[in-house]
PDB file of N, CA and C in Angstrom:
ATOM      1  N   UNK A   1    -181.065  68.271 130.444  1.00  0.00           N
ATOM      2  CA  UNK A   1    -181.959  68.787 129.428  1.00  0.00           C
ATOM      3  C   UNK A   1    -182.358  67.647 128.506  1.00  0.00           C
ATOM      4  N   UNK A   2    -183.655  67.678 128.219  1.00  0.00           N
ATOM      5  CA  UNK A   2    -184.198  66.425 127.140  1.00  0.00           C
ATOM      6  C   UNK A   2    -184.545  67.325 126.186  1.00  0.00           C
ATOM      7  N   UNK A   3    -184.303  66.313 124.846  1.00  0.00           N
ATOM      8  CA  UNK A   3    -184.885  67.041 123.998  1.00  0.00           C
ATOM      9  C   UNK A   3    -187.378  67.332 123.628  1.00  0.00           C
ATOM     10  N   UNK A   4    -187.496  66.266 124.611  1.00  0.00           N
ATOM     11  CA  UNK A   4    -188.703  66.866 124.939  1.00  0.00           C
ATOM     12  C   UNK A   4    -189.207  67.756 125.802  1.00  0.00           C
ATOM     13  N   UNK A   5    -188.473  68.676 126.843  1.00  0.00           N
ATOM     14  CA  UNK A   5    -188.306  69.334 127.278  1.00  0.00           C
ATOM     15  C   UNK A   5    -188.369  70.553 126.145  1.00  0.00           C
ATOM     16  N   UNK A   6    -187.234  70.885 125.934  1.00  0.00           N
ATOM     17  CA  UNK A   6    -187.061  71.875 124.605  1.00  0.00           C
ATOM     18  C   UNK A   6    -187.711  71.922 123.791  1.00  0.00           C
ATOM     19  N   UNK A   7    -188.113  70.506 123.120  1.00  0.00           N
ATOM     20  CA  UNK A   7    -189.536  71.023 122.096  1.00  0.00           C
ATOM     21  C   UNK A   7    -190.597  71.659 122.656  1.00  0.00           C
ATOM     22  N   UNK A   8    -190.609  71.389 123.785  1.00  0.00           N
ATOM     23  CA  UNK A   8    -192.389  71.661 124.807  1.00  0.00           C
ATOM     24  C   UNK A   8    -191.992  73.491 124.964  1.00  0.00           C
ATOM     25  N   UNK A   9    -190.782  74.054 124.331  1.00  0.00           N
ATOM     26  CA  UNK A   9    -190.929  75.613 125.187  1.00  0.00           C
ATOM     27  C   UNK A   9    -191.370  76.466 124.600  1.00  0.00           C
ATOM     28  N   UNK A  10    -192.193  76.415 123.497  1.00  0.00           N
ATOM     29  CA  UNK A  10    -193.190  76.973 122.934  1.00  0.00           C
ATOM     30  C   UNK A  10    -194.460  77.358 123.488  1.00  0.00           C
ATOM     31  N   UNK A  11    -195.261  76.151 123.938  1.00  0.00           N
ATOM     32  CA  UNK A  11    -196.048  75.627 124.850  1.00  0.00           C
ATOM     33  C   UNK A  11    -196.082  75.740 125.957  1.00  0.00           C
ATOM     34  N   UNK A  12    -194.895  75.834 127.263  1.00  0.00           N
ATOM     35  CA  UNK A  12    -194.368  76.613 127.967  1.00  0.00           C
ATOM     36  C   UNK A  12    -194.623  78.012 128.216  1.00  0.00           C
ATOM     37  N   UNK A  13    -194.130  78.967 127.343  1.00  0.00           N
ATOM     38  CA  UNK A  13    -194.061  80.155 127.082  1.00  0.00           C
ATOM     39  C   UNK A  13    -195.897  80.137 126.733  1.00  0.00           C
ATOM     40  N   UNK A  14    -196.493  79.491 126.390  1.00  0.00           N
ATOM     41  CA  UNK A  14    -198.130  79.865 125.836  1.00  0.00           C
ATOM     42  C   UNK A  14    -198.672  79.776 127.275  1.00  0.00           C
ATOM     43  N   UNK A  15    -198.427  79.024 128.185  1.00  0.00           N
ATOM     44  CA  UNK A  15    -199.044  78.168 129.572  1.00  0.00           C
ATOM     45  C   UNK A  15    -198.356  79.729 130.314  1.00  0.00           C
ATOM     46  N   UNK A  16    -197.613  80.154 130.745  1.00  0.00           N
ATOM     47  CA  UNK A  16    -196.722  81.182 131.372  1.00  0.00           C
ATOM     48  C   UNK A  16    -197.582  82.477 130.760  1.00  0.00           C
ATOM     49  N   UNK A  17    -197.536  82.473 129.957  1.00  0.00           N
ATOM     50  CA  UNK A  17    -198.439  83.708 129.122  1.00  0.00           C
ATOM     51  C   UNK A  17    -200.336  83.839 130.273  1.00  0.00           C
ATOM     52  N   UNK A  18    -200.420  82.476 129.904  1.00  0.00           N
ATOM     53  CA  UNK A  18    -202.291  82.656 130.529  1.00  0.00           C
ATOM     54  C   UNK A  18    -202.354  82.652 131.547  1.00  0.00           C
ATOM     55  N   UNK A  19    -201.346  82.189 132.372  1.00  0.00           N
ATOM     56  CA  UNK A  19    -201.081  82.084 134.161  1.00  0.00           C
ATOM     57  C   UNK A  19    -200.744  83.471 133.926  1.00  0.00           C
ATOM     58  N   UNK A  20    -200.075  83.973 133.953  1.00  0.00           N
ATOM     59  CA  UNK A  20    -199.696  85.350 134.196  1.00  0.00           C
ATOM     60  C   UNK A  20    -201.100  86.945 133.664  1.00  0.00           C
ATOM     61  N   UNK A  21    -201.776  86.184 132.965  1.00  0.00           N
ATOM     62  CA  UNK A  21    -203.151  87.207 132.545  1.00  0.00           C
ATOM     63  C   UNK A  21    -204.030  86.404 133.505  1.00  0.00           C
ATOM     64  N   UNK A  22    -203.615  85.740 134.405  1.00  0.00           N
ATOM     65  CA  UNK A  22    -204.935  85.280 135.333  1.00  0.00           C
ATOM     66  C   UNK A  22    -204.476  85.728 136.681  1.00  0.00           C
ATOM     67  N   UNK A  23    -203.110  85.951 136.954  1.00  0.00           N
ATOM     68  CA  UNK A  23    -202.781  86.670 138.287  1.00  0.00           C
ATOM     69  C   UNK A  23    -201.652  85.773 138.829  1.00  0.00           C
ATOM     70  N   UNK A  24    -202.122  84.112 138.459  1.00  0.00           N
ATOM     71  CA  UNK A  24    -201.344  82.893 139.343  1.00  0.00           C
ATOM     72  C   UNK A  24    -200.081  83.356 138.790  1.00  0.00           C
ATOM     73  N   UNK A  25    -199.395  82.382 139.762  1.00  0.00           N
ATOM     74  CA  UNK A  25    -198.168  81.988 139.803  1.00  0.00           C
ATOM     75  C   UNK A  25    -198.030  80.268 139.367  1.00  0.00           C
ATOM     76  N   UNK A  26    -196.480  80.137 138.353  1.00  0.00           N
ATOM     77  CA  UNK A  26    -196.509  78.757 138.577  1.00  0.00           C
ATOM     78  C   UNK A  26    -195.149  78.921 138.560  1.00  0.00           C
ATOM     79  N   UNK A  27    -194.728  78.711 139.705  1.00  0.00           N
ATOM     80  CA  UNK A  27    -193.164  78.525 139.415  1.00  0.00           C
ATOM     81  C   UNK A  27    -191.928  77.457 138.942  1.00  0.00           C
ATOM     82  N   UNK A  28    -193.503  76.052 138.806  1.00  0.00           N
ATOM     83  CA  UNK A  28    -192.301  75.133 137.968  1.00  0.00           C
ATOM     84  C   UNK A  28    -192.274  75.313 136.552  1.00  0.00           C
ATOM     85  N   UNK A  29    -193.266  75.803 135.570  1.00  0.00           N
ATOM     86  CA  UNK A  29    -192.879  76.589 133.889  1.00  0.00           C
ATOM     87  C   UNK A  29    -192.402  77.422 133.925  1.00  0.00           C
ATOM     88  N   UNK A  30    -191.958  78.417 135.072  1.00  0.00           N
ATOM     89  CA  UNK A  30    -191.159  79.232 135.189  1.00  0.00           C
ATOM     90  C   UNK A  30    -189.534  78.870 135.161  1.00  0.00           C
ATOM     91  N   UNK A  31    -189.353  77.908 135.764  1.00  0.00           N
ATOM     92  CA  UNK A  31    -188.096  77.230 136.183  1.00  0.00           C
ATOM     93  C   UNK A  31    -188.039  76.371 134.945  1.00  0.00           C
ATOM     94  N   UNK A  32    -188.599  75.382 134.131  1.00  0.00           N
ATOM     95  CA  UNK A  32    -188.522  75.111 133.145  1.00  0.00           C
ATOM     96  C   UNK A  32    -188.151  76.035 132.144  1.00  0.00           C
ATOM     97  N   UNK A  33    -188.885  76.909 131.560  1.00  0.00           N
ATOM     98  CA  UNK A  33    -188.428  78.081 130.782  1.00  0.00           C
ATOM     99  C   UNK A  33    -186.989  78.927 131.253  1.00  0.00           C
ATOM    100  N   UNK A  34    -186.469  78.461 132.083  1.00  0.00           N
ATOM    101  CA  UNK A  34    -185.080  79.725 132.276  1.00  0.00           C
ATOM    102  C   UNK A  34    -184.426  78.221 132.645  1.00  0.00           C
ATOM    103  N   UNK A  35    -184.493  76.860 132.755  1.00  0.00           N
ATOM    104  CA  UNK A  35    -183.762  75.583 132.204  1.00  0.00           C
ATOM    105  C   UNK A  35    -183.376  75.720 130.828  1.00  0.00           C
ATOM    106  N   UNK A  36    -184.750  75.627 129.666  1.00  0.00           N
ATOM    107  CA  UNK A  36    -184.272  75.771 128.533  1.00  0.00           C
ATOM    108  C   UNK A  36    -183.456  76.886 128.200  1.00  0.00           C
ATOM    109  N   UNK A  37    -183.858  78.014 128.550  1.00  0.00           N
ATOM    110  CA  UNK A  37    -182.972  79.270 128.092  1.00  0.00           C
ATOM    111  C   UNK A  37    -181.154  78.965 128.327  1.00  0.00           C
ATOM    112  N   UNK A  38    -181.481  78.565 129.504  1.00  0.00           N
ATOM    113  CA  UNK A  38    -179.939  77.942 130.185  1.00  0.00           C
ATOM    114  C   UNK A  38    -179.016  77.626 129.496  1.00  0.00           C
ATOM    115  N   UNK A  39    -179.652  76.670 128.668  1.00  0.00           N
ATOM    116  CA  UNK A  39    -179.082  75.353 128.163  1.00  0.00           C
ATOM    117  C   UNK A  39    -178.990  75.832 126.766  1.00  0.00           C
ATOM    118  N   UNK A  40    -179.764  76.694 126.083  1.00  0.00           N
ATOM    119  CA  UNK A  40    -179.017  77.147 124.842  1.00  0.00           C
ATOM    120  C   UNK A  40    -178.506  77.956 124.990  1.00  0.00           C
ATOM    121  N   UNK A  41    -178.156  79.254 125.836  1.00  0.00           N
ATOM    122  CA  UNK A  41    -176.875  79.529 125.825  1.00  0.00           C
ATOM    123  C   UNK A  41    -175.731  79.273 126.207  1.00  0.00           C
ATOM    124  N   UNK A  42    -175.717  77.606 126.890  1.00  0.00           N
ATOM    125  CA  UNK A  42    -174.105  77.871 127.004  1.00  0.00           C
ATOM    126  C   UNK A  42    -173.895  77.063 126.054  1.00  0.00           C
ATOM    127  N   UNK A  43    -174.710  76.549 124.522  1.00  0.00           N
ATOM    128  CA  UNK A  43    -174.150  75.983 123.426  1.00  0.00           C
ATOM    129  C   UNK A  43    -173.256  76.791 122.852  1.00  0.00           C
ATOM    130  N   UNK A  44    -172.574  75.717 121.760  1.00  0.00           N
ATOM    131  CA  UNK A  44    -171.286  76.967 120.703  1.00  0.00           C
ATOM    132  C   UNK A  44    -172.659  77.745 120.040  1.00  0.00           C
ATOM    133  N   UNK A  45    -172.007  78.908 119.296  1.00  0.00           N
ATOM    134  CA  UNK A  45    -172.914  79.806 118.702  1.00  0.00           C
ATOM    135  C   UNK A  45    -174.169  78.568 117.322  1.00  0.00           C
ATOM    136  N   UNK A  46    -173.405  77.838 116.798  1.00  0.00           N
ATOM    137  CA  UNK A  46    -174.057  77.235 115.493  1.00  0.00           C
ATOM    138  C   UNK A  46    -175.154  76.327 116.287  1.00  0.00           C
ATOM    139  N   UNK A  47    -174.841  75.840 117.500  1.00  0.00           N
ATOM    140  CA  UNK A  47    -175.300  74.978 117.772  1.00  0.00           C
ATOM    141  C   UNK A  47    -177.215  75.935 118.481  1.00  0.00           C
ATOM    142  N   UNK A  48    -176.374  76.672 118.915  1.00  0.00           N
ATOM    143  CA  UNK A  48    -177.256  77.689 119.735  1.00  0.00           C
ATOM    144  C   UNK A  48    -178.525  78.200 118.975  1.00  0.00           C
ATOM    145  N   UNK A  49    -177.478  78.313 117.716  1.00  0.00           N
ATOM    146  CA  UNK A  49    -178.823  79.008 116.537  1.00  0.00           C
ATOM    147  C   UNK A  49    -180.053  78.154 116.333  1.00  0.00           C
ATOM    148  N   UNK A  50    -179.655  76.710 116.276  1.00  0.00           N
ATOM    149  CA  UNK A  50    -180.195  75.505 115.570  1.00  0.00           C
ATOM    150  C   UNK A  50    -181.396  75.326 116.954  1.00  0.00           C
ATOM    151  N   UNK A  51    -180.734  75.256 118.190  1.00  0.00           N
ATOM    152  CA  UNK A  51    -181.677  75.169 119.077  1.00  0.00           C
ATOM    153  C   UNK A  51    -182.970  75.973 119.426  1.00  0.00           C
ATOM    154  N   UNK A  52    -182.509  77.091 119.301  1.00  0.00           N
ATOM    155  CA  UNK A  52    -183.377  78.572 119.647  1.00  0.00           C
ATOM    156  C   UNK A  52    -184.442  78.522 118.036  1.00  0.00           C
ATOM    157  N   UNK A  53    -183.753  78.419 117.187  1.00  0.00           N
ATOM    158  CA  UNK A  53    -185.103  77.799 116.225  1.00  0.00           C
ATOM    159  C   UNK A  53    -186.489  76.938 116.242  1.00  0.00           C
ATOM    160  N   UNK A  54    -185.594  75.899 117.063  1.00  0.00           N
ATOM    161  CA  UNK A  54    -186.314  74.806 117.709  1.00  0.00           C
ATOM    162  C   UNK A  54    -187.369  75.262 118.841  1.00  0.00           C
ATOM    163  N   UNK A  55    -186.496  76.374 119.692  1.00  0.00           N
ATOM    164  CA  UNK A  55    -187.435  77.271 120.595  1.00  0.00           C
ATOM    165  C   UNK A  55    -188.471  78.021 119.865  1.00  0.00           C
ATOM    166  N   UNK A  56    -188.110  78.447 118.599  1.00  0.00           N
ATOM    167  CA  UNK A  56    -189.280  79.199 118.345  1.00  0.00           C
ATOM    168  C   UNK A  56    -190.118  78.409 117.463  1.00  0.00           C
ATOM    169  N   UNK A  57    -190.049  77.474 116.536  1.00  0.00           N
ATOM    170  CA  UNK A  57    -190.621  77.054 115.582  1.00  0.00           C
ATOM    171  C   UNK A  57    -190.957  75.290 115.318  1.00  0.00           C
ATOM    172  N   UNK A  58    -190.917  74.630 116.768  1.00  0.00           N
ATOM    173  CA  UNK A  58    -190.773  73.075 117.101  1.00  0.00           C
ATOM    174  C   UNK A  58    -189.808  72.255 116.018  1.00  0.00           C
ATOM    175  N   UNK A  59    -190.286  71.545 115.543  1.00  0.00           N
ATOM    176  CA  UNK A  59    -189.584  70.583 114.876  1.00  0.00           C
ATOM    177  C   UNK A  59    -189.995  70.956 113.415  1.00  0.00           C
ATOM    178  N   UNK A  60    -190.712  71.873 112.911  1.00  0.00           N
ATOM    179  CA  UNK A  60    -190.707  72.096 111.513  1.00  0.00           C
ATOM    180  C   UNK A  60    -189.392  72.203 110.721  1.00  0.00           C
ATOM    181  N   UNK A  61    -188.801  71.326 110.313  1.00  0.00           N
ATOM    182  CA  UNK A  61    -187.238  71.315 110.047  1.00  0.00           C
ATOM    183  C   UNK A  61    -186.957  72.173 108.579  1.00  0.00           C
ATOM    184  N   UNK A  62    -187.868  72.207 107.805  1.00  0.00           N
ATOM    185  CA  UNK A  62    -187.747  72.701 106.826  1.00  0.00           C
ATOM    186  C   UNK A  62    -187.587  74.602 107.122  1.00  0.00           C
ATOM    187  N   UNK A  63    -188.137  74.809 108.125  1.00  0.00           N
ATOM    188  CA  UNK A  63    -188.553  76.516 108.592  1.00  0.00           C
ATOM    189  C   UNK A  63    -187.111  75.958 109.685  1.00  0.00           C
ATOM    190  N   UNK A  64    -187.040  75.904 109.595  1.00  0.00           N
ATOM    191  CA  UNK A  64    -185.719  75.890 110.872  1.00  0.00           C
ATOM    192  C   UNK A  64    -184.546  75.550 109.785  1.00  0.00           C
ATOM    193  N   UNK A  65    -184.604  74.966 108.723  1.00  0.00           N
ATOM    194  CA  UNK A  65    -183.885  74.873 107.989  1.00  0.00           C
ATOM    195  C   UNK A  65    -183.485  76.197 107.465  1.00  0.00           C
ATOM    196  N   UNK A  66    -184.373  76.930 106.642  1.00  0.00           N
ATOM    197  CA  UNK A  66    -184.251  78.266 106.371  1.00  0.00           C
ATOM    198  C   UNK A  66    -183.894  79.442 107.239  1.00  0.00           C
ATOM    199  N   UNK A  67    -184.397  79.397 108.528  1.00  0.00           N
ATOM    200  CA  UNK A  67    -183.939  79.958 109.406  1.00  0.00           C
ATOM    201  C   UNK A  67    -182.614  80.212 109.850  1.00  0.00           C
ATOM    202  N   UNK A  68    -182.190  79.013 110.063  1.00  0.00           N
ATOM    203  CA  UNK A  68    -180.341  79.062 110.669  1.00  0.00           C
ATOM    204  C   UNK A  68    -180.090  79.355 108.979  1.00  0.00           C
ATOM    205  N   UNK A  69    -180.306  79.458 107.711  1.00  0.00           N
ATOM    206  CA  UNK A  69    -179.491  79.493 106.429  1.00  0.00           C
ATOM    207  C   UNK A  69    -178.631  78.225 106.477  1.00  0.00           C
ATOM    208  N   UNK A  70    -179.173  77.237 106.278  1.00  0.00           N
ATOM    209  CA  UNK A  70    -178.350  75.630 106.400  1.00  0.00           C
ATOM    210  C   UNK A  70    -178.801  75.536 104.553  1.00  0.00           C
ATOM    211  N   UNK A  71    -177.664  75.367 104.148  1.00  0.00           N
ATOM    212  CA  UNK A  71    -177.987  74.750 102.826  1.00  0.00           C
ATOM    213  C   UNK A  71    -178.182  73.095 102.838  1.00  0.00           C
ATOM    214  N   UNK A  72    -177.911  72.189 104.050  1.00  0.00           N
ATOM    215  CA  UNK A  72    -178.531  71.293 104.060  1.00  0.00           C
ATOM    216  C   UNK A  72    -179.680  70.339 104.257  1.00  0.00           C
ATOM    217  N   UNK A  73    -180.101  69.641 104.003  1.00  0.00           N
ATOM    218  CA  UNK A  73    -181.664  69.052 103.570  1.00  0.00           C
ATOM    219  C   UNK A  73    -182.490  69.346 105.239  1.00  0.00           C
ATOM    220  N   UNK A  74    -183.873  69.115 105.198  1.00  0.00           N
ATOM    221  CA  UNK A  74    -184.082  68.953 106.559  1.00  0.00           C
ATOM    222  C   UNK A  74    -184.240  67.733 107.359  1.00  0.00           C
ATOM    223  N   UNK A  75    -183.660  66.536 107.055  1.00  0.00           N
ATOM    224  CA  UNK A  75    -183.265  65.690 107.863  1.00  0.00           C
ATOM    225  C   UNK A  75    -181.588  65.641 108.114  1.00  0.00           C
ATOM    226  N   UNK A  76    -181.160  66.389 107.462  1.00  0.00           N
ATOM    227  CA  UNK A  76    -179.498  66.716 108.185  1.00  0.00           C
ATOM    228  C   UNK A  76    -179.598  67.427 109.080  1.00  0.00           C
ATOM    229  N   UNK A  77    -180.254  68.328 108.828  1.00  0.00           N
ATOM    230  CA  UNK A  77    -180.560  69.303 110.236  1.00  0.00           C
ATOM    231  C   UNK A  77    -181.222  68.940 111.133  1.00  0.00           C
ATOM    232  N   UNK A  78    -182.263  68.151 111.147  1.00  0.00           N
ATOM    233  CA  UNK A  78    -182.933  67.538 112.456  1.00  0.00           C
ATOM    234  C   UNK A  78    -181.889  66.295 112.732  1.00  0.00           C
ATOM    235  N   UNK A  79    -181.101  65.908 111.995  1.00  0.00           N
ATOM    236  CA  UNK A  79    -179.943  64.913 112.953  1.00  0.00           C
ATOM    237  C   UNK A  79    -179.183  65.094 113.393  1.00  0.00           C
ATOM    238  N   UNK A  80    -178.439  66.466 112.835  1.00  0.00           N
ATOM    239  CA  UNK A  80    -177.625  67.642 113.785  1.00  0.00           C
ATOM    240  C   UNK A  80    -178.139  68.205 114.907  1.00  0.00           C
ATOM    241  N   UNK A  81    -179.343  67.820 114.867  1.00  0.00           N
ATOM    242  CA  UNK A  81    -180.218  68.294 116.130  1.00  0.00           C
ATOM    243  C   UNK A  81    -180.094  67.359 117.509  1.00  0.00           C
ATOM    244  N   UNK A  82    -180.334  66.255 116.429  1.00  0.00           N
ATOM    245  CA  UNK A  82    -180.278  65.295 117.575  1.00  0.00           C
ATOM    246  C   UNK A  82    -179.162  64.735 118.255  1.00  0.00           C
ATOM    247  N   UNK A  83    -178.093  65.204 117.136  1.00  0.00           N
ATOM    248  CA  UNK A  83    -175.972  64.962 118.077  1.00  0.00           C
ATOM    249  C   UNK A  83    -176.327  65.825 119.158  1.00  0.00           C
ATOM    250  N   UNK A  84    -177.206  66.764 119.501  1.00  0.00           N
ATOM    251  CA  UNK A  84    -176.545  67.759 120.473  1.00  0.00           C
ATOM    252  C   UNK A  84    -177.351  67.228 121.785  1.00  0.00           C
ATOM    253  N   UNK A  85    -178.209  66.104 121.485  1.00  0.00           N
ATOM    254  CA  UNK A  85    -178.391  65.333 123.043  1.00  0.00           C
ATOM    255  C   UNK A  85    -177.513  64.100 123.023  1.00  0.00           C
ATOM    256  N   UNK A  86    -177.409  63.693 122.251  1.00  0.00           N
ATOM    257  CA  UNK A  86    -176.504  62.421 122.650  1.00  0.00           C
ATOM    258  C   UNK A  86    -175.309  62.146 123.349  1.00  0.00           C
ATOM    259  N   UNK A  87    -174.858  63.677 123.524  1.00  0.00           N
ATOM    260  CA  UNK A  87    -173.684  63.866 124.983  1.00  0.00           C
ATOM    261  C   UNK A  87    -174.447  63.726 126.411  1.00  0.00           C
ATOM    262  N   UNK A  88    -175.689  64.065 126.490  1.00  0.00           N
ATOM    263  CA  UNK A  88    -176.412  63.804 127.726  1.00  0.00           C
ATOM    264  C   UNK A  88    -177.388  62.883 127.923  1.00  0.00           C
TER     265      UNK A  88
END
């Protein structure tokens, strides 16, 4: 999993949306989208929250800030973001 991957599943989910009101099939944003899904759930729960934010709301850190309820700034939280690729 990259973290440009995961930012893109917004965008993803928009591309999957218009293929699917046109009839096609695409089965590699399909397989992408249930990659990302994958991959935030088998995070710990805190971590999970922080990601799935990220799923819904890109990198706006300040709205993702409020979201998970982080009383910390939004560059703590987008660098907590970014520990959770640096294992891969």
């Amino acid at each position: 999993m990259t973290k440009y991957l995961l930012e893109r599943y917004p965008d993803i989910c928009g591309e999957l949306h218009d293929i699917e009101k046109t009839g096609r099939s695409d089965y590699i944003l399909s397989c992408e989208k249930a990659e990302i899904e994958a991959f935030a759930a088998a995070l710990p729960y805190q971590k999970r929250k922080l990601v799935q934010a990220v799923m819904k709301h890109g990198t706006r850190w300040d709205v993702i800030r409020r979201e998970i309820g982080s009383h910390k700034s939004a560059g703590a939280v987008r660098k907590e973001y970014e520990r959770i690729f640096k294992k891969f």
